[in-house]
C-alpha atoms as a PDB file:
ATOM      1  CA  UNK A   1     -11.051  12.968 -35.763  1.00  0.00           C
ATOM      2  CA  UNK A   2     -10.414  12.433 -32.525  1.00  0.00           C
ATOM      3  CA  UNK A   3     -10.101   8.371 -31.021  1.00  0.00           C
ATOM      4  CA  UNK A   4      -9.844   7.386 -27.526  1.00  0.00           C
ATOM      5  CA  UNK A   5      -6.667   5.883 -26.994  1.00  0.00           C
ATOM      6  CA  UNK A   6      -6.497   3.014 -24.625  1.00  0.00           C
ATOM      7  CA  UNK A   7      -2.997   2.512 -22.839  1.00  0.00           C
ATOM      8  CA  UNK A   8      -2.270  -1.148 -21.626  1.00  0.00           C
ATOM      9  CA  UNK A   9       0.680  -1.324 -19.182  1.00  0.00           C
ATOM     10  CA  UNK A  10       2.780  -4.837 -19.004  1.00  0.00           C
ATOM     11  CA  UNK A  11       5.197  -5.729 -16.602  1.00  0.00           C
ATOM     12  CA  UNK A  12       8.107  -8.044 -17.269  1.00  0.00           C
ATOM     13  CA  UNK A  13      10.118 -10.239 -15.493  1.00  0.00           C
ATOM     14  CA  UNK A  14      13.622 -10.507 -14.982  1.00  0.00           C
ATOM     15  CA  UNK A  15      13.286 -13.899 -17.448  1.00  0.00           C
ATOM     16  CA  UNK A  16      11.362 -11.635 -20.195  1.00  0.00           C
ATOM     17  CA  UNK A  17       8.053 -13.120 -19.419  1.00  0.00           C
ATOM     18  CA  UNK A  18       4.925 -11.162 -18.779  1.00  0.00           C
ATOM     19  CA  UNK A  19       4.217 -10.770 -15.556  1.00  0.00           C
ATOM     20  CA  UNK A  20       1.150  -8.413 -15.180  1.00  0.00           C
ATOM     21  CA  UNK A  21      -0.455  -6.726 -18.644  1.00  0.00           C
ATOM     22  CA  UNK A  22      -3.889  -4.492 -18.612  1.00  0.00           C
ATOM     23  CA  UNK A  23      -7.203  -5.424 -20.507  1.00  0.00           C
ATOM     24  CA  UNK A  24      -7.003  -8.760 -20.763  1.00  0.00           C
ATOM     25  CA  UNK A  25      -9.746 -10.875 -21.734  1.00  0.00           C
ATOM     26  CA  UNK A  26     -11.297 -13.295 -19.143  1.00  0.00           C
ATOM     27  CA  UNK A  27      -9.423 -17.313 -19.728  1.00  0.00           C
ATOM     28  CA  UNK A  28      -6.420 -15.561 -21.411  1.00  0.00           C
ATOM     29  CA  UNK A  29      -2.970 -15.617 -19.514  1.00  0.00           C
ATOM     30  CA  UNK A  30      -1.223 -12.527 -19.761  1.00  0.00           C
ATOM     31  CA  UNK A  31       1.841 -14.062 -22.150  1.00  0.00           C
ATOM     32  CA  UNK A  32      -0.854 -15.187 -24.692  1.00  0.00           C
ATOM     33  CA  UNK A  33      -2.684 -11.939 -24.262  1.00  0.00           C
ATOM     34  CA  UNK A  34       0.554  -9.753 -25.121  1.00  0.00           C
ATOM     35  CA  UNK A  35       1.719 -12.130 -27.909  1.00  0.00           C
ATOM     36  CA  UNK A  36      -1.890 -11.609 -29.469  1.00  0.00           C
ATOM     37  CA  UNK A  37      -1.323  -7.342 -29.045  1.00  0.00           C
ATOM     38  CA  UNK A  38       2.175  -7.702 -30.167  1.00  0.00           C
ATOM     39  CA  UNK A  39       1.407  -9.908 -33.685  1.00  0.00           C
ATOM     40  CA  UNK A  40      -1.845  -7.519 -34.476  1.00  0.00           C
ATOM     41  CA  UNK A  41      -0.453  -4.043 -32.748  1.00  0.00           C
ATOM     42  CA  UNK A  42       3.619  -4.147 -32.051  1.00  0.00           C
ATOM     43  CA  UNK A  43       3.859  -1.066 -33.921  1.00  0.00           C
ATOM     44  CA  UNK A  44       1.601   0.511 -31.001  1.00  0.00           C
ATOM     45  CA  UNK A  45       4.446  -0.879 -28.224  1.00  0.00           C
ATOM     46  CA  UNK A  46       6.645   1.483 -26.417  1.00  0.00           C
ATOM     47  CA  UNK A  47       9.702  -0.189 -23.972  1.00  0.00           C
ATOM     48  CA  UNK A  48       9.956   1.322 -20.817  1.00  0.00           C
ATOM     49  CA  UNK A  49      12.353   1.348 -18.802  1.00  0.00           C
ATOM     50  CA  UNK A  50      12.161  -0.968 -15.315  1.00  0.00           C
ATOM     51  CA  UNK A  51      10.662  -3.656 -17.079  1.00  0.00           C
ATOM     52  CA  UNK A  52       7.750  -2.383 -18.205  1.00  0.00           C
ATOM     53  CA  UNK A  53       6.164  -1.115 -21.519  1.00  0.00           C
ATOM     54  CA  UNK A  54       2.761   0.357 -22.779  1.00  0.00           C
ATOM     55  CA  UNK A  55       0.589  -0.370 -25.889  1.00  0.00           C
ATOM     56  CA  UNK A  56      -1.913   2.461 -27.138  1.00  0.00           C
ATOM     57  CA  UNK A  57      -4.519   1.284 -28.980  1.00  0.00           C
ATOM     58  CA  UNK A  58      -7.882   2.969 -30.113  1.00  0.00           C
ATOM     59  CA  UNK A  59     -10.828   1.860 -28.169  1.00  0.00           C
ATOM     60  CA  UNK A  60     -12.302   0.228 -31.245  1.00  0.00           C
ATOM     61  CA  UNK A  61      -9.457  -1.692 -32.062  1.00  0.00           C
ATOM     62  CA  UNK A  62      -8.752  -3.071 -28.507  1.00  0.00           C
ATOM     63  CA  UNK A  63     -12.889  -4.056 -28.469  1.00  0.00           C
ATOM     64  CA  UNK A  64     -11.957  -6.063 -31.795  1.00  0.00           C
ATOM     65  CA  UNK A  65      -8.864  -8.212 -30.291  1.00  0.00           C
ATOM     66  CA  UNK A  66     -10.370  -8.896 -27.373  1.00  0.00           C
ATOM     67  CA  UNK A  67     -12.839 -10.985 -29.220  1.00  0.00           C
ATOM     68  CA  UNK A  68     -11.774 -14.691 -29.051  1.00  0.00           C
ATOM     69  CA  UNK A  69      -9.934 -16.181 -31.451  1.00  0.00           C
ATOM     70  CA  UNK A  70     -10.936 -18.552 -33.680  1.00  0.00           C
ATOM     71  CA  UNK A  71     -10.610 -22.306 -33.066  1.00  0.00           C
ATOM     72  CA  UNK A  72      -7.361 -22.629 -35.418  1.00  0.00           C
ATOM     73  CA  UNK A  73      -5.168 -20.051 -32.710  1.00  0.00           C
ATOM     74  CA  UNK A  74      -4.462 -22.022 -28.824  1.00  0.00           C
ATOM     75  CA  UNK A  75      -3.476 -20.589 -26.646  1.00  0.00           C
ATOM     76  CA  UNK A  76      -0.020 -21.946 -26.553  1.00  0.00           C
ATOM     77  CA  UNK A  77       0.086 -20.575 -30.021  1.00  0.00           C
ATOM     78  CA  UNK A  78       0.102 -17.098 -28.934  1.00  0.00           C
ATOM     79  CA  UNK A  79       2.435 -17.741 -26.361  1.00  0.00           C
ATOM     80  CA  UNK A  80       4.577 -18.648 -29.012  1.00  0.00           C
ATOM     81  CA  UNK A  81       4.773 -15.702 -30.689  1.00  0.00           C
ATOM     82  CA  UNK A  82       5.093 -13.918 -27.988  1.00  0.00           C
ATOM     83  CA  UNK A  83       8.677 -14.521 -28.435  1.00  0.00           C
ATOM     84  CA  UNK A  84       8.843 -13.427 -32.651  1.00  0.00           C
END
């Protein structure tokens, strides 16, 4: 079976904060946004070099975590473990 794969770039900062990431949902600031792909998908992460990194994700499963999260995650929440 073949599944689209959707590649999501991020860019990094010197300080290890995200400074530009791909797909992200409307209201969502890119650190919450890649802590939300990295606690559901950071087995799908590759590290670049240069600061930068990719996820690859099947089209299906991007579609599902771009769906907002339930009241009980803020976004200061995911920012948080953005840093696990």
């Amino acid at each position: 079976m073949n599944e689209e794969l959707v590649v999501i770039h991020v860019r990094f900062a010197n300080d290890g904060s995200v400074q530009e990431i791909g797909e992200r949902p409307r209201g969502l600031s890119a650190q919450a946004w890649f802590g939300r792909l990295w606690k559901k998908a950071g087995d799908r992460f590759q590290a670049l070099a240069g600061g930068r990194g990719i996820f690859r994700l099947p089209r299906a499963e991007l579609d599902a975590l771009r769906v907002p999260e339930p009241e009980g995650e803020t976004q200061g929440e995911a920012e948080k473990g953005a840093g696990a």
